[in-house]
N, C-alpha and C. Protein backbone atom coordinates (compact mmCIF):
# COMPACT_ATOMS: atom_id res chain seq x y z
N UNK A 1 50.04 -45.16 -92.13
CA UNK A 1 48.61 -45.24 -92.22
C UNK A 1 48.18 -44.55 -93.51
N UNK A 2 47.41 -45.23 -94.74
CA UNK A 2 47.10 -44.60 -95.74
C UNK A 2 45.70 -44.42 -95.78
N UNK A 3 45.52 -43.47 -95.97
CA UNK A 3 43.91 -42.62 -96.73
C UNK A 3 43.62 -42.00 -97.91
N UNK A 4 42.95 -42.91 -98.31
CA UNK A 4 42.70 -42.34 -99.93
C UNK A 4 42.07 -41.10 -99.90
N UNK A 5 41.44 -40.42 -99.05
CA UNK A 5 40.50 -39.14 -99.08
C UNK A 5 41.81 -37.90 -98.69
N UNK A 6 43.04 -38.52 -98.52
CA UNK A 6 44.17 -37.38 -97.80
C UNK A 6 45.36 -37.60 -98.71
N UNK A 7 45.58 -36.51 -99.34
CA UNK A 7 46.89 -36.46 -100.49
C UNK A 7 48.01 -35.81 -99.76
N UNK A 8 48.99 -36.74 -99.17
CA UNK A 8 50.20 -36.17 -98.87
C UNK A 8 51.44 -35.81 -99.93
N UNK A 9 51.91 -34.41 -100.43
CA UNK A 9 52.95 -34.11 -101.26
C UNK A 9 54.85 -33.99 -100.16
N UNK A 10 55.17 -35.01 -100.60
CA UNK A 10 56.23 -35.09 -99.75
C UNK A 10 57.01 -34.03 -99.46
N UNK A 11 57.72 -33.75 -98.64
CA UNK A 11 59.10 -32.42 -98.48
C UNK A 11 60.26 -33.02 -99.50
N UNK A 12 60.95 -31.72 -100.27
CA UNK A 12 61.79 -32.51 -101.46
C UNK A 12 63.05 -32.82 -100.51
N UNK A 13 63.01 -32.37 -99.14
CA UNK A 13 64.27 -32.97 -98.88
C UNK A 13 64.25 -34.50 -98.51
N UNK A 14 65.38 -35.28 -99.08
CA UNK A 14 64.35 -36.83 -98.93
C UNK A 14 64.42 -37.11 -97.62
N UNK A 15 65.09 -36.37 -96.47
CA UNK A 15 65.67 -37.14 -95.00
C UNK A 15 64.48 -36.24 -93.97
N UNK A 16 63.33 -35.26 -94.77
CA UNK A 16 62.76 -35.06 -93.99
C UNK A 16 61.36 -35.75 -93.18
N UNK A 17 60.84 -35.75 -92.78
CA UNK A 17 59.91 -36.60 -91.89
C UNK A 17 58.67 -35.94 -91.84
N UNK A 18 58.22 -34.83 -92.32
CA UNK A 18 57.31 -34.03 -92.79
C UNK A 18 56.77 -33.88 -93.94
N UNK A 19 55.51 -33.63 -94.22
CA UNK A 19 55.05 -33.44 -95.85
C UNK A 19 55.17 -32.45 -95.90
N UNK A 20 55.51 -32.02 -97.15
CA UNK A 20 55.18 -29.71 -97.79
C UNK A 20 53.96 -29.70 -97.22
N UNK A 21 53.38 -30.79 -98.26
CA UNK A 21 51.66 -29.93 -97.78
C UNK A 21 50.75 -31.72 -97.67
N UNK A 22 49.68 -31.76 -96.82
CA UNK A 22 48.32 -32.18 -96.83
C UNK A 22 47.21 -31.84 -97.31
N UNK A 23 46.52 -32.53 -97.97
CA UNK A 23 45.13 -32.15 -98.56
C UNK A 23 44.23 -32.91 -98.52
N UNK A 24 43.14 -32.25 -97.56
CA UNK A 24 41.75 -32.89 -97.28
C UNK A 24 40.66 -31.88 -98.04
N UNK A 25 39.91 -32.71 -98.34
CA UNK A 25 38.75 -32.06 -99.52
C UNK A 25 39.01 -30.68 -99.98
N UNK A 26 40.12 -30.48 -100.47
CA UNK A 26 40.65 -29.08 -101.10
C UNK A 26 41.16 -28.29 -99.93
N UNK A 27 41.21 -28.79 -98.84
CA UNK A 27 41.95 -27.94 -97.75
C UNK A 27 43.60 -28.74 -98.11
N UNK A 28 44.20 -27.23 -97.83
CA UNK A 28 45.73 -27.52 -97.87
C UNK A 28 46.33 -26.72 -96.73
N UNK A 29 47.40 -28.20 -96.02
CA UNK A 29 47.95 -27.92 -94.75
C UNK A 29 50.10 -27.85 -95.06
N UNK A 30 50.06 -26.85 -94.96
CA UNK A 30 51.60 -26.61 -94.76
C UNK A 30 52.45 -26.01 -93.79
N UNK A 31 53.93 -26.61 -93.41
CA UNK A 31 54.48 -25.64 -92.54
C UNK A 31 55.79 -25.71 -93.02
N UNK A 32 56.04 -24.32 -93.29
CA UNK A 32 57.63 -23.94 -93.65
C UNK A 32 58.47 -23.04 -92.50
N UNK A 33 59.58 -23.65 -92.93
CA UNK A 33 61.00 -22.75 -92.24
C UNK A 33 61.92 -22.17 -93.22
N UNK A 34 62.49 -21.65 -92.61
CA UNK A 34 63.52 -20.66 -93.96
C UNK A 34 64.67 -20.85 -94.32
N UNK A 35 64.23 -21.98 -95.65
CA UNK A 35 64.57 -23.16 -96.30
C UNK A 35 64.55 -22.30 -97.71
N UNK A 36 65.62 -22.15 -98.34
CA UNK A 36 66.13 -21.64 -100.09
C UNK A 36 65.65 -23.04 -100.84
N UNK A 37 65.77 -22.68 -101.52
CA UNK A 37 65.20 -23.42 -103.00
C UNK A 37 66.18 -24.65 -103.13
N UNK A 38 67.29 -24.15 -102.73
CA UNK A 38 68.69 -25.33 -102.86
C UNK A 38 68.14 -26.13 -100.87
N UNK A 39 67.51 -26.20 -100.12
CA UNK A 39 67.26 -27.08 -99.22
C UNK A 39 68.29 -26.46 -98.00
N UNK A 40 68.77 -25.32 -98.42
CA UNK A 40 70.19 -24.56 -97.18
C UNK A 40 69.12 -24.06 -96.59
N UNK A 41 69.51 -23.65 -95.03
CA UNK A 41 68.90 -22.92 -94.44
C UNK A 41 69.16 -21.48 -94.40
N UNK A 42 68.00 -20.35 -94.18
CA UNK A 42 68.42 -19.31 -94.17
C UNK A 42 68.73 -19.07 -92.38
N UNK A 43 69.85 -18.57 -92.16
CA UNK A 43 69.72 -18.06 -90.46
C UNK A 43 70.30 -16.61 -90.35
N UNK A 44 70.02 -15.92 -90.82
CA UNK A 44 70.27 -14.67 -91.03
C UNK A 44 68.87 -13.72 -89.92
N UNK A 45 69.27 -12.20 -90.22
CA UNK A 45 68.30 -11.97 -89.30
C UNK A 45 66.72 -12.27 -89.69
N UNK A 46 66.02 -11.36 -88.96
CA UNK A 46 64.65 -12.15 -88.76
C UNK A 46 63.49 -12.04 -90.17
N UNK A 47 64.22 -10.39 -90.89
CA UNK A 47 63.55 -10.30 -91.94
C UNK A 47 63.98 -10.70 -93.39
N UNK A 48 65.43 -11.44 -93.32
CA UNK A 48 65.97 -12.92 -94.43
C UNK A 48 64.89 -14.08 -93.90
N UNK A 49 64.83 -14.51 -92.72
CA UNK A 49 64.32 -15.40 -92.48
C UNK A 49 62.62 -15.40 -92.77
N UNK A 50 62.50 -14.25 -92.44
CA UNK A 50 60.75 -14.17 -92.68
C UNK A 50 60.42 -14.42 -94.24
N UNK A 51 61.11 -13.71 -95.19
CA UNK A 51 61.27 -13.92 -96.53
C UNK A 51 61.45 -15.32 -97.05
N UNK A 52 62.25 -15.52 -96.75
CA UNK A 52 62.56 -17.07 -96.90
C UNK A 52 61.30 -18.17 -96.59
N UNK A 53 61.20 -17.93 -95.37
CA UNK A 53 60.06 -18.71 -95.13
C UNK A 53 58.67 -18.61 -95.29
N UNK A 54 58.48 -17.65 -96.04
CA UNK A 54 57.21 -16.70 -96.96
C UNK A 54 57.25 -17.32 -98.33
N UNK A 55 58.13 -17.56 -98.67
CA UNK A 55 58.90 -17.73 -100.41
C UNK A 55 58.84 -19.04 -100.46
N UNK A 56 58.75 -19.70 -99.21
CA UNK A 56 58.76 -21.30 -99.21
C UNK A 56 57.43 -21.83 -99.26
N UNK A 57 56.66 -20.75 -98.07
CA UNK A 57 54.93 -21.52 -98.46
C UNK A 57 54.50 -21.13 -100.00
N UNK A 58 54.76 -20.02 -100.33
CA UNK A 58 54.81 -19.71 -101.77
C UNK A 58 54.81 -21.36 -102.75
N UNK A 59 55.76 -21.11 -102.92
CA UNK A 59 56.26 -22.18 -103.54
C UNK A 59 55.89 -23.66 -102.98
N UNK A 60 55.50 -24.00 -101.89
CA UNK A 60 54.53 -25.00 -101.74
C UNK A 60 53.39 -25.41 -102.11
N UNK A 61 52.43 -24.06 -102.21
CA UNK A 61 50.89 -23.70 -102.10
C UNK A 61 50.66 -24.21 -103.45
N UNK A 62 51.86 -23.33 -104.04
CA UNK A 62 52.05 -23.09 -106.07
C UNK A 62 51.68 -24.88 -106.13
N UNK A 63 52.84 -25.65 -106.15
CA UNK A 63 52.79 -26.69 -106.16
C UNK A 63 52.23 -28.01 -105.53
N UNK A 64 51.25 -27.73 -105.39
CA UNK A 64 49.50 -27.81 -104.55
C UNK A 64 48.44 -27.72 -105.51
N UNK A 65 48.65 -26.60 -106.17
CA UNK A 65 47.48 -26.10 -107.34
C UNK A 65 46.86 -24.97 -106.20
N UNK A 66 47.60 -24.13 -104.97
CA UNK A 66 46.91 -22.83 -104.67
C UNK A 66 47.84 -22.10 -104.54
N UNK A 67 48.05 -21.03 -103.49
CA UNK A 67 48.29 -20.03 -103.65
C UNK A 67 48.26 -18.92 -102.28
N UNK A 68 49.46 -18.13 -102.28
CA UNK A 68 49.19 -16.60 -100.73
C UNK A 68 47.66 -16.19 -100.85
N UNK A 69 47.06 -15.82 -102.05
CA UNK A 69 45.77 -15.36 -102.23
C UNK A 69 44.72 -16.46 -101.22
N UNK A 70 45.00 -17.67 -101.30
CA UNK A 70 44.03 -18.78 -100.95
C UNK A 70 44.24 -19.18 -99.10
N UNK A 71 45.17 -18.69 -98.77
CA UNK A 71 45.43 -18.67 -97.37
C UNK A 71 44.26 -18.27 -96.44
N UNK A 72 43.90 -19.08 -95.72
CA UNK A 72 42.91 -18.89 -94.87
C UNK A 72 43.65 -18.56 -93.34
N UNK A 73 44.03 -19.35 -93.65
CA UNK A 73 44.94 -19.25 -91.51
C UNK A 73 46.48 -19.54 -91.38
N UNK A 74 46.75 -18.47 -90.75
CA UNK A 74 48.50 -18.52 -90.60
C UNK A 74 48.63 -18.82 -89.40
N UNK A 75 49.62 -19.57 -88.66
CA UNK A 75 50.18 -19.46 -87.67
C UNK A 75 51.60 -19.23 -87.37
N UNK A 76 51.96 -17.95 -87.05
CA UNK A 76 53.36 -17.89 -86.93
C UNK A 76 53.94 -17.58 -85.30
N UNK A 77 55.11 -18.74 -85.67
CA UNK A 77 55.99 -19.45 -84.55
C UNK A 77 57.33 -18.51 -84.75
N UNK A 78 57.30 -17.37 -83.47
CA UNK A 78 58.71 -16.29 -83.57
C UNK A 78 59.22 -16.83 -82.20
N UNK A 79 60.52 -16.98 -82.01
CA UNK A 79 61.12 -17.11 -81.05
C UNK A 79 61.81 -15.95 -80.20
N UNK A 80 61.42 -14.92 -80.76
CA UNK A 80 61.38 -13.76 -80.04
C UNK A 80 60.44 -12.62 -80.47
N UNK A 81 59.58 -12.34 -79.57
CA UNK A 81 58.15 -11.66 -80.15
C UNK A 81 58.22 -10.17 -80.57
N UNK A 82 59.32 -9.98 -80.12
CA UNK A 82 59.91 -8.65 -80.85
C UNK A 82 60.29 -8.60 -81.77
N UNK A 83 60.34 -10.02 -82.65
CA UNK A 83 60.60 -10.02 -84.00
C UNK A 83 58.97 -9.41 -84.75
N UNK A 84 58.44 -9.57 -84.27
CA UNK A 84 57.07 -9.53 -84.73
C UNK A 84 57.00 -8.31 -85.89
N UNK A 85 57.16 -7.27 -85.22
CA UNK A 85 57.09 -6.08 -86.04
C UNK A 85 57.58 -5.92 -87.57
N UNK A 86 58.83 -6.58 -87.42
CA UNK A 86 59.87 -6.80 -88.73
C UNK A 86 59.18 -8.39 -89.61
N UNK A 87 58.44 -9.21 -88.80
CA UNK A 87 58.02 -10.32 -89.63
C UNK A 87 56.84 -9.87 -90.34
N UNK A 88 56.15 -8.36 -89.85
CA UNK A 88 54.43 -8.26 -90.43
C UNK A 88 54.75 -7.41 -91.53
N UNK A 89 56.12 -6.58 -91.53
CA UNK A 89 56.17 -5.78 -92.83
C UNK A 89 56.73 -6.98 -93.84
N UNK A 90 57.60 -7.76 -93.76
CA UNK A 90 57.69 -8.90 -94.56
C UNK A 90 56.09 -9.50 -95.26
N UNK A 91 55.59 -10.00 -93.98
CA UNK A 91 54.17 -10.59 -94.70
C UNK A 91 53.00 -9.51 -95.48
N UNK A 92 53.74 -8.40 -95.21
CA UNK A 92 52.54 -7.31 -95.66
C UNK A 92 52.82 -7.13 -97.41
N UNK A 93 54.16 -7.51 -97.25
CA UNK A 93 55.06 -7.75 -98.85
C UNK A 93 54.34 -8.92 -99.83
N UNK A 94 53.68 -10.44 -98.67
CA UNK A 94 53.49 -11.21 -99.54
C UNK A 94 52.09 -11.48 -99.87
N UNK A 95 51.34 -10.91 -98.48
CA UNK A 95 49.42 -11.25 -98.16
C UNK A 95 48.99 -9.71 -98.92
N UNK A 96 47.63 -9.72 -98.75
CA UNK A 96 47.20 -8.32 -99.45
C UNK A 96 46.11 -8.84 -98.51
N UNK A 97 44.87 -7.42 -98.32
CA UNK A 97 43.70 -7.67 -97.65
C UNK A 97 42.93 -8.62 -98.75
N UNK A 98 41.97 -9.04 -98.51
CA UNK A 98 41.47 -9.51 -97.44
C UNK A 98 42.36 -10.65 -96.32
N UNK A 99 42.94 -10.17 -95.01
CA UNK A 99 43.93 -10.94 -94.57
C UNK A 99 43.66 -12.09 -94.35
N UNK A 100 44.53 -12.73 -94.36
CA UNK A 100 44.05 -13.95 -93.88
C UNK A 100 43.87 -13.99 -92.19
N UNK A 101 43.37 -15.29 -91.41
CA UNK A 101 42.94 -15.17 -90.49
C UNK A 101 44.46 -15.61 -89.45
N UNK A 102 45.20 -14.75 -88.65
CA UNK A 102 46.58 -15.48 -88.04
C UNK A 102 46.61 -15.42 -86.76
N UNK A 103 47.87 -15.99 -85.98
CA UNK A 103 47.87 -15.77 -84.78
C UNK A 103 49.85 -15.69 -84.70
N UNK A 104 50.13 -15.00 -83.83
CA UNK A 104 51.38 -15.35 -83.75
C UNK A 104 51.75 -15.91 -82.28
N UNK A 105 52.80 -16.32 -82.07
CA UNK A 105 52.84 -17.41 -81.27
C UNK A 105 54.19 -17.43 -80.50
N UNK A 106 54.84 -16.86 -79.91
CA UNK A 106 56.58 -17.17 -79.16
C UNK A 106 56.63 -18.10 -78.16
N UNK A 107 57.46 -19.11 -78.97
CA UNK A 107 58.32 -20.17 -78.63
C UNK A 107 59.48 -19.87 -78.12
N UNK A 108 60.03 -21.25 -77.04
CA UNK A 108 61.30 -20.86 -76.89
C UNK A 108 62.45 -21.25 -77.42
N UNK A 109 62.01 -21.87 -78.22
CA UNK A 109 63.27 -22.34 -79.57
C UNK A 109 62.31 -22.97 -80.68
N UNK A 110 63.25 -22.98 -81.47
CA UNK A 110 62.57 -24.26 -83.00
C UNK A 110 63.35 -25.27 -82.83
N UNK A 111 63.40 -25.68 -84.62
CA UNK A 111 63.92 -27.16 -84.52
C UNK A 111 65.53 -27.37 -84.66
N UNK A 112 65.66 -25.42 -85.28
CA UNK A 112 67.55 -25.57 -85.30
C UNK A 112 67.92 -24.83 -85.00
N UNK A 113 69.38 -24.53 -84.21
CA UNK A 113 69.58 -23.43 -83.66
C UNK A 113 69.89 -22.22 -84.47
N UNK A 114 69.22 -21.07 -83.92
CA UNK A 114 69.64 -19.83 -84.69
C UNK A 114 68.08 -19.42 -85.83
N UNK A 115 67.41 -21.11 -86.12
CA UNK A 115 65.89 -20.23 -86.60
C UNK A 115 65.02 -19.65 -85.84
N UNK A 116 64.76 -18.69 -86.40
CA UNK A 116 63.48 -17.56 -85.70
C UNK A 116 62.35 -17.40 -85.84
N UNK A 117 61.86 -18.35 -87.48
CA UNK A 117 60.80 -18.02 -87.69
C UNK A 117 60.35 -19.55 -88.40
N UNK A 118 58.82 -20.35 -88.03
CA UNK A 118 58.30 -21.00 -88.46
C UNK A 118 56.61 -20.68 -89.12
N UNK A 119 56.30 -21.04 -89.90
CA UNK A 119 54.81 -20.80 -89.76
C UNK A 119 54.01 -22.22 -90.58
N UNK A 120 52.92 -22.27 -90.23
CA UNK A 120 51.52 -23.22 -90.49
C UNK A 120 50.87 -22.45 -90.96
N UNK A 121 50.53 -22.92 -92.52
CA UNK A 121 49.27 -22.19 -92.96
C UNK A 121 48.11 -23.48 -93.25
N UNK A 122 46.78 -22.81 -93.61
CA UNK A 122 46.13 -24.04 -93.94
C UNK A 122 45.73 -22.69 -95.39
N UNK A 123 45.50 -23.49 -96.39
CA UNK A 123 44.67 -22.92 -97.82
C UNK A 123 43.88 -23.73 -98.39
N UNK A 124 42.76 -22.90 -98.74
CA UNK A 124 41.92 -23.76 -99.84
C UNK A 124 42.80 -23.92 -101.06
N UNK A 125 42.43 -25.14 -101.91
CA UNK A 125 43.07 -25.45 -103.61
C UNK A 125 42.19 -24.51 -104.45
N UNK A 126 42.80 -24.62 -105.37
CA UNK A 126 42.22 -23.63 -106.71
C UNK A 126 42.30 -22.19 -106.69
């Protein structure tokens, strides 16, 4: 289904089934996992993985035309909520106040075994 008012930027992996990001009138929709630059997964503990998958919306947002600064709403998906503690000093590494607006969320698995951490952000462009 195509819409000219909605700019989908594909995922560079070509076998994935997801876009990086969506963009409706300067809103930008992304969700990363903790995915390296080379497309490997990270499955290491929770604060490789949080990094990783911090470093990935990074690098999505970038290539969007926004940015961690432009983050309006996070949603993060931990599969064990005791990761929590160790995922907020990670994000405290990448957000600065004014925070953005989040929720966190425990699931009982993701999409591969051994990841721990997913998140959805939405950002304004520019």
């Amino acid at each position: 289904m195509a819409h000219t008012d909605i700019i989908y930027t594909p995922d560079p992996d070509s076998d994935s089934i997801s876009s990086d990001v969506a963009e409706f009138n300067g809103i930008l929709v992304s969700t990363q996992i903790p995915t390296h630059a080379d497309g490997s997964l990270e499955l290491g503990d929770i604060t490789a993985q949080s990094e990783c998958t911090l470093q990935a919306l990074k690098v999505a947002l970038e290539k969007a035309g926004s940015g961690l600064d432009r983050v309006l709403h996070l949603t993060i998906y931990l599969t064990d909520m005791a990761d929590r503690l160790a995922f907020n000093e990670v994000y405290q590494r990448f957000f600065a106040k004014p925070w953005p607006v989040r929720a966190a969320v425990g699931v009982a698995t993701l999409a591969v075994d051994g990841m721990r951490v997913e998140v959805t952000a939405m950002a304004a462009k520019g």
